[in-house]
C-alpha atoms as a PDB file:
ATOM      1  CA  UNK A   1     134.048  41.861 104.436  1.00  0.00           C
ATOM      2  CA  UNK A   2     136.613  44.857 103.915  1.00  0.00           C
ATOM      3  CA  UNK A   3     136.559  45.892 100.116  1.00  0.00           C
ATOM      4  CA  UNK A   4     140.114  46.814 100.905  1.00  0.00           C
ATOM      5  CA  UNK A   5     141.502  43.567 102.455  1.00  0.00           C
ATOM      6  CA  UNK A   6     139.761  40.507 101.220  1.00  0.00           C
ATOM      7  CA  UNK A   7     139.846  37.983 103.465  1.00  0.00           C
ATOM      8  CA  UNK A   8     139.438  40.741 106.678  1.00  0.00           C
ATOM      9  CA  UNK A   9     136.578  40.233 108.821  1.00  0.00           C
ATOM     10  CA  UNK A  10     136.088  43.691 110.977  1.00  0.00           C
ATOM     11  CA  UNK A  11     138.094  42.332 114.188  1.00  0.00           C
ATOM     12  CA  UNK A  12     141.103  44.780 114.834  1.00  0.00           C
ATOM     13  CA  UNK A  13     143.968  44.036 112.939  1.00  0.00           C
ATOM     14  CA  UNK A  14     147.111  42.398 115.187  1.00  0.00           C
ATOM     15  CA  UNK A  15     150.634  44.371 114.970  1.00  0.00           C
ATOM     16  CA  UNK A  16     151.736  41.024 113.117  1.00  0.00           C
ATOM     17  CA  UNK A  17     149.543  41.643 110.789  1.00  0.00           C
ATOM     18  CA  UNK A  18     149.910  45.114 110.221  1.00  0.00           C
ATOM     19  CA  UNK A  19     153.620  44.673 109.661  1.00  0.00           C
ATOM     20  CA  UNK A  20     153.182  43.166 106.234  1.00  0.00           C
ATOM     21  CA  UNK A  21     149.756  46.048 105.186  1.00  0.00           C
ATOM     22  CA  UNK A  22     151.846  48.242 102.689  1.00  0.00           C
ATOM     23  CA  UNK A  23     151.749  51.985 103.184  1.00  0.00           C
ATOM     24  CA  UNK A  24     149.605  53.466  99.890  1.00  0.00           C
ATOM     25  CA  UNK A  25     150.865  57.200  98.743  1.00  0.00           C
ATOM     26  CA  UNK A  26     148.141  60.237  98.565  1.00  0.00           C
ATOM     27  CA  UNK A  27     147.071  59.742  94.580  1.00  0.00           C
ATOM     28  CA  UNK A  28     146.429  63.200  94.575  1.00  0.00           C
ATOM     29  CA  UNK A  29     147.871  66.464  95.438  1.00  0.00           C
ATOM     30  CA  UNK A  30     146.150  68.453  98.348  1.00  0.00           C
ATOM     31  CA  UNK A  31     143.631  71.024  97.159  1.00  0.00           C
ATOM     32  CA  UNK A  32     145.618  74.411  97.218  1.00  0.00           C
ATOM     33  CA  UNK A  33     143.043  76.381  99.740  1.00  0.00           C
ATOM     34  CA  UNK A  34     143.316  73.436 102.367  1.00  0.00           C
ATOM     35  CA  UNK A  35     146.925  73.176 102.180  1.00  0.00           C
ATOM     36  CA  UNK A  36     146.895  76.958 102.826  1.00  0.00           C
ATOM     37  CA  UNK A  37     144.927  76.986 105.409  1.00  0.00           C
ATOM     38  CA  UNK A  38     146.357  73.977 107.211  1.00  0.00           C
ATOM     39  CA  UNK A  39     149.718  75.914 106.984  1.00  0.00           C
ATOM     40  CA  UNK A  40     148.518  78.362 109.707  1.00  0.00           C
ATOM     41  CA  UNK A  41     147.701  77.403 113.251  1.00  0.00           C
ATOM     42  CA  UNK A  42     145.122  79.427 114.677  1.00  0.00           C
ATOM     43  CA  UNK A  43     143.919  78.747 118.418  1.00  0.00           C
ATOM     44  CA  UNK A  44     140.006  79.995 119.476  1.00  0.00           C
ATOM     45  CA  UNK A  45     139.924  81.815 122.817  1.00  0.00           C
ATOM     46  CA  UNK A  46     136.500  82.394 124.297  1.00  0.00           C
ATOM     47  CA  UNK A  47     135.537  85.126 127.158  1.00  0.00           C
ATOM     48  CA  UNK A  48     133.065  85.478 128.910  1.00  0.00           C
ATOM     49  CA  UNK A  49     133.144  89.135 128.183  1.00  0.00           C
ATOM     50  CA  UNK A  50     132.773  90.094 124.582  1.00  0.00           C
ATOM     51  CA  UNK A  51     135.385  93.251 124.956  1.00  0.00           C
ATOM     52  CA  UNK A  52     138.569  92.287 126.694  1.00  0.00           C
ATOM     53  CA  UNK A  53     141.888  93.676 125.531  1.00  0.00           C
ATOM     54  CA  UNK A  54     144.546  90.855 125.811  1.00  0.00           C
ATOM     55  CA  UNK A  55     147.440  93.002 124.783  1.00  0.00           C
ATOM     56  CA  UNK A  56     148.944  93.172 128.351  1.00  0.00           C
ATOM     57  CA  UNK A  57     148.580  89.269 128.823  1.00  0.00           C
ATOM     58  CA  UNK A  58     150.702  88.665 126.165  1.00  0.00           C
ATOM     59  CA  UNK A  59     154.157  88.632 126.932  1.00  0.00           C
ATOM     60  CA  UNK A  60     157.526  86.899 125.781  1.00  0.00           C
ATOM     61  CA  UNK A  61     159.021  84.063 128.038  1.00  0.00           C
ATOM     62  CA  UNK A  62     161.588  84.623 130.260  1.00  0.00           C
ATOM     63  CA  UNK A  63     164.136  81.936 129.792  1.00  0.00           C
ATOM     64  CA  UNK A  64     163.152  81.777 125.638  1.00  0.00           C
ATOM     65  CA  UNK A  65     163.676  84.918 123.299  1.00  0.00           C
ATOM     66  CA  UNK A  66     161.551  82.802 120.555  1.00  0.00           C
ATOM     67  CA  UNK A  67     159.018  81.803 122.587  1.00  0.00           C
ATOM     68  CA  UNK A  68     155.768  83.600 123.721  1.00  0.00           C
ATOM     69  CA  UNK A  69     153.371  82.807 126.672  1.00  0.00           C
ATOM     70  CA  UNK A  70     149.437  84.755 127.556  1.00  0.00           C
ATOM     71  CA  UNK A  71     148.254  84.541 130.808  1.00  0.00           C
ATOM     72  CA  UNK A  72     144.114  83.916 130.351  1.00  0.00           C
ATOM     73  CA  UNK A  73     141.881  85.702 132.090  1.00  0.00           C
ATOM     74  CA  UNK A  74     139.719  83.537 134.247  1.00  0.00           C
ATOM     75  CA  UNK A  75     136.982  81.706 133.239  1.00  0.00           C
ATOM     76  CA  UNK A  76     137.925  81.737 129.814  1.00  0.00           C
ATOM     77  CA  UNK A  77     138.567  78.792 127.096  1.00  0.00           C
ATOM     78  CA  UNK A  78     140.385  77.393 124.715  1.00  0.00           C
ATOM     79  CA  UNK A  79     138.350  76.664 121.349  1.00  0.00           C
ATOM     80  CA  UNK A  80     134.711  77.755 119.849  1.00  0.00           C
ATOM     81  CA  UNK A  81     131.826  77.061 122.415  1.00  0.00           C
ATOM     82  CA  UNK A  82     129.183  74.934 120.758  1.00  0.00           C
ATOM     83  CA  UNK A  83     126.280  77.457 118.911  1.00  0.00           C
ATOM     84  CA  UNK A  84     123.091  75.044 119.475  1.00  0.00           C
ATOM     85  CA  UNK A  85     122.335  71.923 121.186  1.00  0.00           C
ATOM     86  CA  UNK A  86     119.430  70.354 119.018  1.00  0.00           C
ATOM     87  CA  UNK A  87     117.643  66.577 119.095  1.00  0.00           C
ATOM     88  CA  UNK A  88     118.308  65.602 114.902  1.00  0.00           C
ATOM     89  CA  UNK A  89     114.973  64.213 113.934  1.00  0.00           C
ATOM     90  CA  UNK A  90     116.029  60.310 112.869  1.00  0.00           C
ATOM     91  CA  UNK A  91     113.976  60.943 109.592  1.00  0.00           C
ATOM     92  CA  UNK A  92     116.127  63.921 108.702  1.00  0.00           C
ATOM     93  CA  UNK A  93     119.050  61.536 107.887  1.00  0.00           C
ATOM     94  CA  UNK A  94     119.859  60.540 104.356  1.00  0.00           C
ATOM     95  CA  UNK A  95     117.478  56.763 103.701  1.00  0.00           C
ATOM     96  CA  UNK A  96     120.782  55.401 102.974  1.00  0.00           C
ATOM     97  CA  UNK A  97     122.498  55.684 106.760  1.00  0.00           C
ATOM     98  CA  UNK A  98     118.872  54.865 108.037  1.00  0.00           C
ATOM     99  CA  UNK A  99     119.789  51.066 109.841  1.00  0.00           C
ATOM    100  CA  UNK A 100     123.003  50.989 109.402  1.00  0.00           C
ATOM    101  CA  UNK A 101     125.479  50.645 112.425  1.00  0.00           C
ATOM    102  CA  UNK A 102     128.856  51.314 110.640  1.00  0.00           C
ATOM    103  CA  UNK A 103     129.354  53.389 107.965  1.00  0.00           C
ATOM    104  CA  UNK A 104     132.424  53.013 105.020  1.00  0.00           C
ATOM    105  CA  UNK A 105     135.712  54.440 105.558  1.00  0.00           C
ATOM    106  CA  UNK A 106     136.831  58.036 103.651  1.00  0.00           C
ATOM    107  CA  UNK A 107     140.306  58.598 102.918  1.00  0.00           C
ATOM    108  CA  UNK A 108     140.638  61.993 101.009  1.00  0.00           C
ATOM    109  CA  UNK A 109     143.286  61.091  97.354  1.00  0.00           C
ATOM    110  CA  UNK A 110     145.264  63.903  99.018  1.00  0.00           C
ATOM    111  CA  UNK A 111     146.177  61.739 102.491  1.00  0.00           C
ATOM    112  CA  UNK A 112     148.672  59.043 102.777  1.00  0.00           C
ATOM    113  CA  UNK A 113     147.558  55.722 104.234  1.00  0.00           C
ATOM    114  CA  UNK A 114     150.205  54.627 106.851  1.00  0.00           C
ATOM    115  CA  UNK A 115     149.501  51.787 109.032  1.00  0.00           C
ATOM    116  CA  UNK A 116     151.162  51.488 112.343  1.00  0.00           C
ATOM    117  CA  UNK A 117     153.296  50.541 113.967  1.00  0.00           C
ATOM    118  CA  UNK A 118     155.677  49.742 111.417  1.00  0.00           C
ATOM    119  CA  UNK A 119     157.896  47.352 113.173  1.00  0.00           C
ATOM    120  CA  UNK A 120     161.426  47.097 111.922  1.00  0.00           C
ATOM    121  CA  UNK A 121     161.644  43.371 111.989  1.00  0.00           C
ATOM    122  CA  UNK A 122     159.015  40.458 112.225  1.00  0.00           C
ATOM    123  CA  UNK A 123     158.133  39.950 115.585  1.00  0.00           C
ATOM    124  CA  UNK A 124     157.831  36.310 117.222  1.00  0.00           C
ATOM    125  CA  UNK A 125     161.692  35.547 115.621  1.00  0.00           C
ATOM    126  CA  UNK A 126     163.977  34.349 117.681  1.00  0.00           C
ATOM    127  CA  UNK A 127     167.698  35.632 117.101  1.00  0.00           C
ATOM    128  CA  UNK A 128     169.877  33.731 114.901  1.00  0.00           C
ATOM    129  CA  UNK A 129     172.235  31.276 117.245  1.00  0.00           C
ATOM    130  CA  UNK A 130     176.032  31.062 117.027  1.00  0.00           C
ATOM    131  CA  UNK A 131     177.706  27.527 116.452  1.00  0.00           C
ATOM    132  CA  UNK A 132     181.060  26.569 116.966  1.00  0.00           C
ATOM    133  CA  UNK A 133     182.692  24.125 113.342  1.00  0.00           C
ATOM    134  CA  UNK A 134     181.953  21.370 115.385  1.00  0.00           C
ATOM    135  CA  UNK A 135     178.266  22.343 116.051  1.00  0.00           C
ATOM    136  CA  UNK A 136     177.937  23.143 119.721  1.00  0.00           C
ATOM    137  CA  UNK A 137     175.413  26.142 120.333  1.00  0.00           C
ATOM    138  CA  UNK A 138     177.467  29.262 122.255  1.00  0.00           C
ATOM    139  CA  UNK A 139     175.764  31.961 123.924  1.00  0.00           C
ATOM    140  CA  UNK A 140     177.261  35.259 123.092  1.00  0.00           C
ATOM    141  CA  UNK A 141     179.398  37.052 125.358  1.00  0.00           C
ATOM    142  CA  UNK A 142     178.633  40.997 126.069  1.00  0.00           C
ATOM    143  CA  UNK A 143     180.845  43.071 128.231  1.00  0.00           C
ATOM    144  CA  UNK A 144     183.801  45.263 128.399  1.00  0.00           C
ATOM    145  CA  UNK A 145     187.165  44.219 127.355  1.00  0.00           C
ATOM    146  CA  UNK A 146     190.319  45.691 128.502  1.00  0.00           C
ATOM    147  CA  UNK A 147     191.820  48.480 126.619  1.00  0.00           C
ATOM    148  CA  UNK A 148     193.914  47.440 123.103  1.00  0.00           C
ATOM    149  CA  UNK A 149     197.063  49.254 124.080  1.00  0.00           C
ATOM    150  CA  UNK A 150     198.632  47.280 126.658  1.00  0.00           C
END
């Protein structure tokens, strides 16, 4: 049973449901070395060579004055390549995760919870139906009228 939603128990929530889950605020300001670091993007290239000079393969767009574009050199990629490749020894893991098949949730005090989709309306209604005084049901009438100035 969820210690956040008593009553929940594990299955995916439906988007019915999740209409009426209220969004919870961060409780906490962000730590001021993560937000400054999240504030810059930085993108990893690897080579295959350890000197290459990618001054010339940067150039601005064409068509865009604001925008730049690098042509890569081949066999190259984007991110860090992994460092090792090890087997973890099962008994190396902390005695409390030893067993267990799910582990609890973590939601830093600095990060809004927002559940989605947030749906405008509650689904499964049907629209309201029009009436005339002495009760028959009308269907609305959509279309184009003629123009008000004739």
């Amino acid at each position: 049973m969820s210690k956040t939603h008593p009553g929940h128990d594990g299955a995916p929530l439906t988007p019915s449901q999740l209409v009426f889950r209220d969004n919870a605020p961060a409780t906490e300001r962000m730590p001021v070395d993560m937000a400054r670091r999240l504030a810059q993007q930085r993108v990893y290239l690897s080579l295959p060579e350890a000197k290459v000079d990618l001054s010339a393969n940067l150039k601005r767009h064409g068509d865009l004055a604001d925008c730049w574009e690098i042509d890569l050199p081949a066999n190259s990629t984007i991110g860090l390549p992994g460092r090792t490749q090890e087997r973890m020894d099962p008994k190396s893991m902390p005695k409390a995760l030893l067993g267990r098949t799910q582990t609890d949730g973590f939601r830093p005090p600095w990060a809004d919870l927002v559940y989605h989709p947030k749906l405008s309306s509650v689904p499964d209604r049907s629209p309201a139906s029009l009436r005339t005084i002495k009760g028959r049901r009308l269907q609305p009438a959509y279309g184009v009228f003629g123009s008000d100035g004739s």
